[in-house]
N, C-alpha and C. Protein backbone atom coordinates (compact mmCIF):
# COMPACT_ATOMS: atom_id res chain seq x y z
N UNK A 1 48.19 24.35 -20.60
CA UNK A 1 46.91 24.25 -19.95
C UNK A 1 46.92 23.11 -18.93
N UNK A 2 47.86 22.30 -19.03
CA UNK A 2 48.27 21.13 -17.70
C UNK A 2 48.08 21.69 -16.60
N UNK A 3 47.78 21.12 -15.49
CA UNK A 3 47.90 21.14 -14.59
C UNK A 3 46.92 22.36 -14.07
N UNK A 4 46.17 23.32 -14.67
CA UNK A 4 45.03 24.59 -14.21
C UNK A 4 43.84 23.71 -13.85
N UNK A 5 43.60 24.41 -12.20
CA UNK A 5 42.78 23.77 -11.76
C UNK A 5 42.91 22.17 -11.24
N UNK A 6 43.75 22.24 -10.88
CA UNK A 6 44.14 20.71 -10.17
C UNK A 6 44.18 20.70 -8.79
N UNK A 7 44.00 19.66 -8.25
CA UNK A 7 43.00 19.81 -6.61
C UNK A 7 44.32 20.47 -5.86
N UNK A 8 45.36 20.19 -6.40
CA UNK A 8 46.64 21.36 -5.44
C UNK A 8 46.55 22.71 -5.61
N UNK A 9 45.54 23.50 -7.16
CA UNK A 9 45.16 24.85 -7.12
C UNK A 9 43.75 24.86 -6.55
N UNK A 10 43.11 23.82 -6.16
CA UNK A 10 41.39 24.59 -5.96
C UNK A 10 41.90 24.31 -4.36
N UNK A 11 42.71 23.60 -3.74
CA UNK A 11 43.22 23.56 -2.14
C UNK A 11 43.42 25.03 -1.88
N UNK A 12 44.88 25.60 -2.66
CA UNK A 12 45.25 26.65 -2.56
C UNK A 12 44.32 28.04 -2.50
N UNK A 13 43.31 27.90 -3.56
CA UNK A 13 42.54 28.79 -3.94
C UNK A 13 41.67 28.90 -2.48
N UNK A 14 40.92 27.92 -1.65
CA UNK A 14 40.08 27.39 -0.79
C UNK A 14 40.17 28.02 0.56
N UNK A 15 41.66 27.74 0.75
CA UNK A 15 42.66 27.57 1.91
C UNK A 15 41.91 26.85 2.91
N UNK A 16 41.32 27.12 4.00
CA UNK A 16 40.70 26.18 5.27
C UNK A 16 38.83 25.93 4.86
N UNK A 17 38.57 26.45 3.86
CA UNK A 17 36.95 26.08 3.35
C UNK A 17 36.60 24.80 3.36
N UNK A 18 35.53 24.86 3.27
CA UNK A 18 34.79 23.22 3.45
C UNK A 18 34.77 22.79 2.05
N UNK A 19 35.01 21.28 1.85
CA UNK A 19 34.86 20.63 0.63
C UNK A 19 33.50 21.37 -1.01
N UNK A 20 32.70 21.90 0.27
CA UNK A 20 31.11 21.97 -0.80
C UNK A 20 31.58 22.91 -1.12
N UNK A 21 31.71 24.14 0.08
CA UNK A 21 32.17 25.53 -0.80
C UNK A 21 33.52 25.88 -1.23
N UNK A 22 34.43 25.13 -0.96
CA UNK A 22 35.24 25.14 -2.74
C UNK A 22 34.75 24.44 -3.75
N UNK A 23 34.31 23.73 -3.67
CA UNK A 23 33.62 23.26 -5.32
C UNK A 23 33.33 24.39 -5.73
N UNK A 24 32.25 25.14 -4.94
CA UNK A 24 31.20 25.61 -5.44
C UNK A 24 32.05 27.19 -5.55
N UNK A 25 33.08 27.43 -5.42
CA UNK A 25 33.34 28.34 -5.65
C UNK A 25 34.39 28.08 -6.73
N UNK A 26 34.70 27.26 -7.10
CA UNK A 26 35.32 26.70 -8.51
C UNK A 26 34.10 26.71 -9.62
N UNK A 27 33.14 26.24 -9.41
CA UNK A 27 32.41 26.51 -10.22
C UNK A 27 32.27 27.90 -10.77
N UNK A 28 31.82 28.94 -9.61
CA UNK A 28 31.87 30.27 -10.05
C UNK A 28 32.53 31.21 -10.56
N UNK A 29 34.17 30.71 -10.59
CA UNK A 29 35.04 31.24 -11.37
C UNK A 29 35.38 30.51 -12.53
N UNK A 30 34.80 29.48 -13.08
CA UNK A 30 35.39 29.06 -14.47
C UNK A 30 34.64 30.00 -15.16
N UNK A 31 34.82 30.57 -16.57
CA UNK A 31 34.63 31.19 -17.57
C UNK A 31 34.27 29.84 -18.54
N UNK A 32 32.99 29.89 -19.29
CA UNK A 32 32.21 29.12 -20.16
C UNK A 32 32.08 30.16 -21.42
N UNK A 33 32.97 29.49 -22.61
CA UNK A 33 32.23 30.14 -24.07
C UNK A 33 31.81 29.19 -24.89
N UNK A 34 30.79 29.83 -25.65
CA UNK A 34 29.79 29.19 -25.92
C UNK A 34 30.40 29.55 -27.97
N UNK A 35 30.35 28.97 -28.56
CA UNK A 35 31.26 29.78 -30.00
C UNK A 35 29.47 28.74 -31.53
N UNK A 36 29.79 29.04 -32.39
CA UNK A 36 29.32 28.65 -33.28
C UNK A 36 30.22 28.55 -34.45
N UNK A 37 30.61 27.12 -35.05
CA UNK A 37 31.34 26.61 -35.59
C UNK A 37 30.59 25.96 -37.43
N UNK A 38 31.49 26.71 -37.87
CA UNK A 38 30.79 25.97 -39.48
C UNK A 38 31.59 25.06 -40.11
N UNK A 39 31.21 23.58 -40.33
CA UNK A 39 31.89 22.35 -40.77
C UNK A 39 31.72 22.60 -42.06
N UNK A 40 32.36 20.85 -42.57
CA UNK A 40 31.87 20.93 -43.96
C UNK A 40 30.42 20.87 -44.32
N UNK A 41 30.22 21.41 -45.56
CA UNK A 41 29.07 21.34 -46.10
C UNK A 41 28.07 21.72 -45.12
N UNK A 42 27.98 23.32 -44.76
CA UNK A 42 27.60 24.10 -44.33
C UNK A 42 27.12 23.60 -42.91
N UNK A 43 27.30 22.64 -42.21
CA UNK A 43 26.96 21.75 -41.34
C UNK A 43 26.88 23.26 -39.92
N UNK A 44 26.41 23.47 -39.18
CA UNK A 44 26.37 24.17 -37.65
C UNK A 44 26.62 23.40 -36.81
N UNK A 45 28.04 23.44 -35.74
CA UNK A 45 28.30 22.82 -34.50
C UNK A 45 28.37 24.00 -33.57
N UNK A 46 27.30 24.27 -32.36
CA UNK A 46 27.58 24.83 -31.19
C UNK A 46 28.74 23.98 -30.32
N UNK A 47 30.04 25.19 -29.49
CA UNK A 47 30.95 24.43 -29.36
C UNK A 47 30.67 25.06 -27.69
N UNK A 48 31.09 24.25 -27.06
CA UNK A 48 30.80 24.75 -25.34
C UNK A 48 32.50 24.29 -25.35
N UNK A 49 32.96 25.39 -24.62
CA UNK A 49 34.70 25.49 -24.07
C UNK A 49 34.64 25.90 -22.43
N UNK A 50 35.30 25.38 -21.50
CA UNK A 50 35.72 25.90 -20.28
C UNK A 50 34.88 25.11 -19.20
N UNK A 51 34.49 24.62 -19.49
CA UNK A 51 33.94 23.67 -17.85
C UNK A 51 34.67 22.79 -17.68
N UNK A 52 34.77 22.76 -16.22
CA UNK A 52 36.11 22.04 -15.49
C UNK A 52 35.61 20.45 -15.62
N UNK A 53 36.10 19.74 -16.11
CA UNK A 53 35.85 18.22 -16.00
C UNK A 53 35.79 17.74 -14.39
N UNK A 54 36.97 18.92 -13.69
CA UNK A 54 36.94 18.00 -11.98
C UNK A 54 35.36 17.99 -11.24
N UNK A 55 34.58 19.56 -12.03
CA UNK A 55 33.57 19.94 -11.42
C UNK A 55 32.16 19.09 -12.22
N UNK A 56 32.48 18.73 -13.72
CA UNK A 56 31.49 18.43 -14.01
C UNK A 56 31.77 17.02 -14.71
N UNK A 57 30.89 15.99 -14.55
CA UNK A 57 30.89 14.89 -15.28
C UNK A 57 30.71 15.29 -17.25
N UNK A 58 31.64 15.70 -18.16
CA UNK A 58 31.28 16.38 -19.23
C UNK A 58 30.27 15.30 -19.63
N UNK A 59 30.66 14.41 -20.15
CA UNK A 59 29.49 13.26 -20.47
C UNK A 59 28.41 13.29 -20.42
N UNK A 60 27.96 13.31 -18.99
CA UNK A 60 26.48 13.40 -18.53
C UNK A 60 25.87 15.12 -18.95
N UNK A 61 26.92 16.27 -19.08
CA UNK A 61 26.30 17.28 -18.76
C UNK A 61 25.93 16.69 -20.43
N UNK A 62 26.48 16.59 -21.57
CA UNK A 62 26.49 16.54 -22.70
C UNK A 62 25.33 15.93 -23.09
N UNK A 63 25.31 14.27 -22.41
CA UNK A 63 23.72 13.64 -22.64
C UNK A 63 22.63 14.67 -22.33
N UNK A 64 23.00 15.39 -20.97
CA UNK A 64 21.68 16.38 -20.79
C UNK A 64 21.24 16.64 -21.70
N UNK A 65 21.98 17.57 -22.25
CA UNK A 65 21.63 18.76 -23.09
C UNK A 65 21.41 18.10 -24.53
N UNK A 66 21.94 16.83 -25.11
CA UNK A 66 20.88 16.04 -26.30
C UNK A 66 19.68 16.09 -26.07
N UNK A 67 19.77 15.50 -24.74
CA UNK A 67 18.08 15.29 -24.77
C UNK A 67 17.29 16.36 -24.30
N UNK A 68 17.55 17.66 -24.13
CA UNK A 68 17.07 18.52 -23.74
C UNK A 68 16.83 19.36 -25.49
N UNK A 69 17.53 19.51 -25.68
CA UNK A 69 17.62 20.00 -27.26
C UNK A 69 16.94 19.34 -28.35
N UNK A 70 17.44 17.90 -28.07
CA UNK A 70 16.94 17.09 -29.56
C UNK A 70 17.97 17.15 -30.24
N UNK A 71 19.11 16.86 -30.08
CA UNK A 71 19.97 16.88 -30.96
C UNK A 71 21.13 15.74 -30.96
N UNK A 72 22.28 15.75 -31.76
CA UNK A 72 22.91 15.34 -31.37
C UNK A 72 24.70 15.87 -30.90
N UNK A 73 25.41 15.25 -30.17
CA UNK A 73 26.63 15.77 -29.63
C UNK A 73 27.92 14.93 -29.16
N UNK A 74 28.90 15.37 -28.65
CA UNK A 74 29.79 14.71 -28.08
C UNK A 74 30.67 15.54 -27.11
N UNK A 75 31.58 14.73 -26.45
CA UNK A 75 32.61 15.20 -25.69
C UNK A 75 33.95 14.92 -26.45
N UNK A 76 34.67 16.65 -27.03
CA UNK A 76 36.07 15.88 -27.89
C UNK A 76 37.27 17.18 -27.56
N UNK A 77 37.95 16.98 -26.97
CA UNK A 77 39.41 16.98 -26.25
C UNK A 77 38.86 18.06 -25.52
N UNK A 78 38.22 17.91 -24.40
CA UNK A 78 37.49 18.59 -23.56
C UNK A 78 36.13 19.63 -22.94
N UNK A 79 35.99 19.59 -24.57
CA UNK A 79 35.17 20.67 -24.87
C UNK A 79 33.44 19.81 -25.48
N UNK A 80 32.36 20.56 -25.28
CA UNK A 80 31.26 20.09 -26.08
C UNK A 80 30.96 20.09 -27.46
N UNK A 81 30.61 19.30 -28.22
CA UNK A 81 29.72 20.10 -29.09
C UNK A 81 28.88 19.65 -29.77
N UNK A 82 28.13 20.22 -30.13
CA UNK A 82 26.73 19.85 -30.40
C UNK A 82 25.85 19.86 -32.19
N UNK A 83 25.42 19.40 -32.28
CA UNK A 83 24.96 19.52 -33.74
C UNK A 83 23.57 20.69 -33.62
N UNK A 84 24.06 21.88 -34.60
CA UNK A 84 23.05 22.65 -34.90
C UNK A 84 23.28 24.26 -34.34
N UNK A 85 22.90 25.12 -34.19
CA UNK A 85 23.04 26.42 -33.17
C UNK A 85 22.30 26.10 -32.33
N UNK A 86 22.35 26.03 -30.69
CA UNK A 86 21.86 26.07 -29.82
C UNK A 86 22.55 26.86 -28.86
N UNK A 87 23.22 27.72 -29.13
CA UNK A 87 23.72 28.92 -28.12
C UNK A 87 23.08 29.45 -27.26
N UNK A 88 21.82 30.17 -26.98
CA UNK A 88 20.81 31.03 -26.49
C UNK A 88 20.47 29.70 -25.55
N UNK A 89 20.11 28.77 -26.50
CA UNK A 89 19.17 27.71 -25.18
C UNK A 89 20.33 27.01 -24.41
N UNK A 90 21.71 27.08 -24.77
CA UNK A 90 22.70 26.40 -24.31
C UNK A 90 23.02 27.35 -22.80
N UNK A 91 22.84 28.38 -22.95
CA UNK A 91 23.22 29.46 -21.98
C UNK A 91 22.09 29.35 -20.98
N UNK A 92 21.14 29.47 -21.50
CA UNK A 92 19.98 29.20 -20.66
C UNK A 92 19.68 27.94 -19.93
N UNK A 93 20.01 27.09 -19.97
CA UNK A 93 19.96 25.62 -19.38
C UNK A 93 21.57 25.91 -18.94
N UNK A 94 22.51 26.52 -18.81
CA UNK A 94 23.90 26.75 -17.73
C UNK A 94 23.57 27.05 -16.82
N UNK A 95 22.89 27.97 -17.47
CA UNK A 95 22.77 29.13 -15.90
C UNK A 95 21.59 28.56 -15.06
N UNK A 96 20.64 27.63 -15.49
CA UNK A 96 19.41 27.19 -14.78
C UNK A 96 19.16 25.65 -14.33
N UNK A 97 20.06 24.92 -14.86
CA UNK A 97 20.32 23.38 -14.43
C UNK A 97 21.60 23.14 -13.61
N UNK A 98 22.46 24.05 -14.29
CA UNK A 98 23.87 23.83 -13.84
C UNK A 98 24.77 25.21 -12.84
N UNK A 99 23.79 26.10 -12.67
CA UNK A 99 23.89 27.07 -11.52
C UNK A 99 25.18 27.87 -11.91
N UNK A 100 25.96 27.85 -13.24
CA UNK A 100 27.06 28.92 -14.21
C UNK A 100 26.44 30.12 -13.92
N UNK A 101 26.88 31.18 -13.05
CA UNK A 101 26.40 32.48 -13.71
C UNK A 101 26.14 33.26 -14.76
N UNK A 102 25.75 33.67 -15.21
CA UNK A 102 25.42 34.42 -16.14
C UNK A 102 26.50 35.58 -16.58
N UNK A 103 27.32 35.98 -15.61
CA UNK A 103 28.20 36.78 -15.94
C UNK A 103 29.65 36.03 -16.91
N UNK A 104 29.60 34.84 -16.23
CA UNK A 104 30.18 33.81 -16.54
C UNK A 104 30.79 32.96 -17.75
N UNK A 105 29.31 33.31 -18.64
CA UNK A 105 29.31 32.29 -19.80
C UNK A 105 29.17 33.83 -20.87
N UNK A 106 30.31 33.41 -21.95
CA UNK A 106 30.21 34.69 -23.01
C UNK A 106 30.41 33.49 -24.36
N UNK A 107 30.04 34.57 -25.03
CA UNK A 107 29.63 33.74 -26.96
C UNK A 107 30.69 34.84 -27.40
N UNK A 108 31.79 33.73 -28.14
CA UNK A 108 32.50 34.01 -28.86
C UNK A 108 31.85 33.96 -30.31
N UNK A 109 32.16 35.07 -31.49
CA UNK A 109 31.66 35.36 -32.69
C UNK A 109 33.32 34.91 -33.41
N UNK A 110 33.16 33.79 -34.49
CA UNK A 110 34.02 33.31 -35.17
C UNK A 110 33.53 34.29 -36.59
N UNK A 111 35.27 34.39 -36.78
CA UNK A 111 35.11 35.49 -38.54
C UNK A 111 35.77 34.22 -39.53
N UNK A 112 34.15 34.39 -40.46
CA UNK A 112 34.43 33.31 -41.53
C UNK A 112 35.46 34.22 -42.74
């Protein structure tokens, strides 16, 4: 997974485009899943996978969405996650704060 998406592939991808619209067209091709994770002692972690760190400050998107939720969360080896199920509202604040399409972001179903 090294090296995907590194400013020598979003150049390539771009070719003579302007700085904004390759971002912004990096944005529109990452794929976002959204999964629901069961810890110990029956604990619920919503897990957010696939947003590009080059495109997004994870951190800040992460504080967002605490305080948008009420919950609590972190950033851990790239990925979000969050205390509780918040999938539905997680998708919904992508696609409406953070401009992810909708086609974009899919929920993976984990078999316990």
């Amino acid at each position: 997974m090294k090296g995907r998406n590194s400013k020598g592939d979003l150049e390539a991808l771009c070719g003579g485009l302007p700085p904004e619209l390759c971002a912004q067209l990096g944005v529109e091709q990452q794929v976002v899943k959204i999964k629901l994770e069961k810890r110990k002692f029956g604990k619920e972690v919503t897990v957010i996978e696939g947003l590009d760190p080059n495109a997004y400050d994870l951190k800040k998107v992460v504080s967002h969405l605490k305080s948008k939720l009420a919950t609590g969360g972190t950033v851990k080896n790239g990925h979000l996650e969050l205390q509780g199920d918040h999938r539905n509202k997680v998708k919904n604040i992508l696609i409406n704060e953070f401009g992810i399409p909708p086609e974009n972001i899919i929920f993976i179903e984990t078999v316990e």
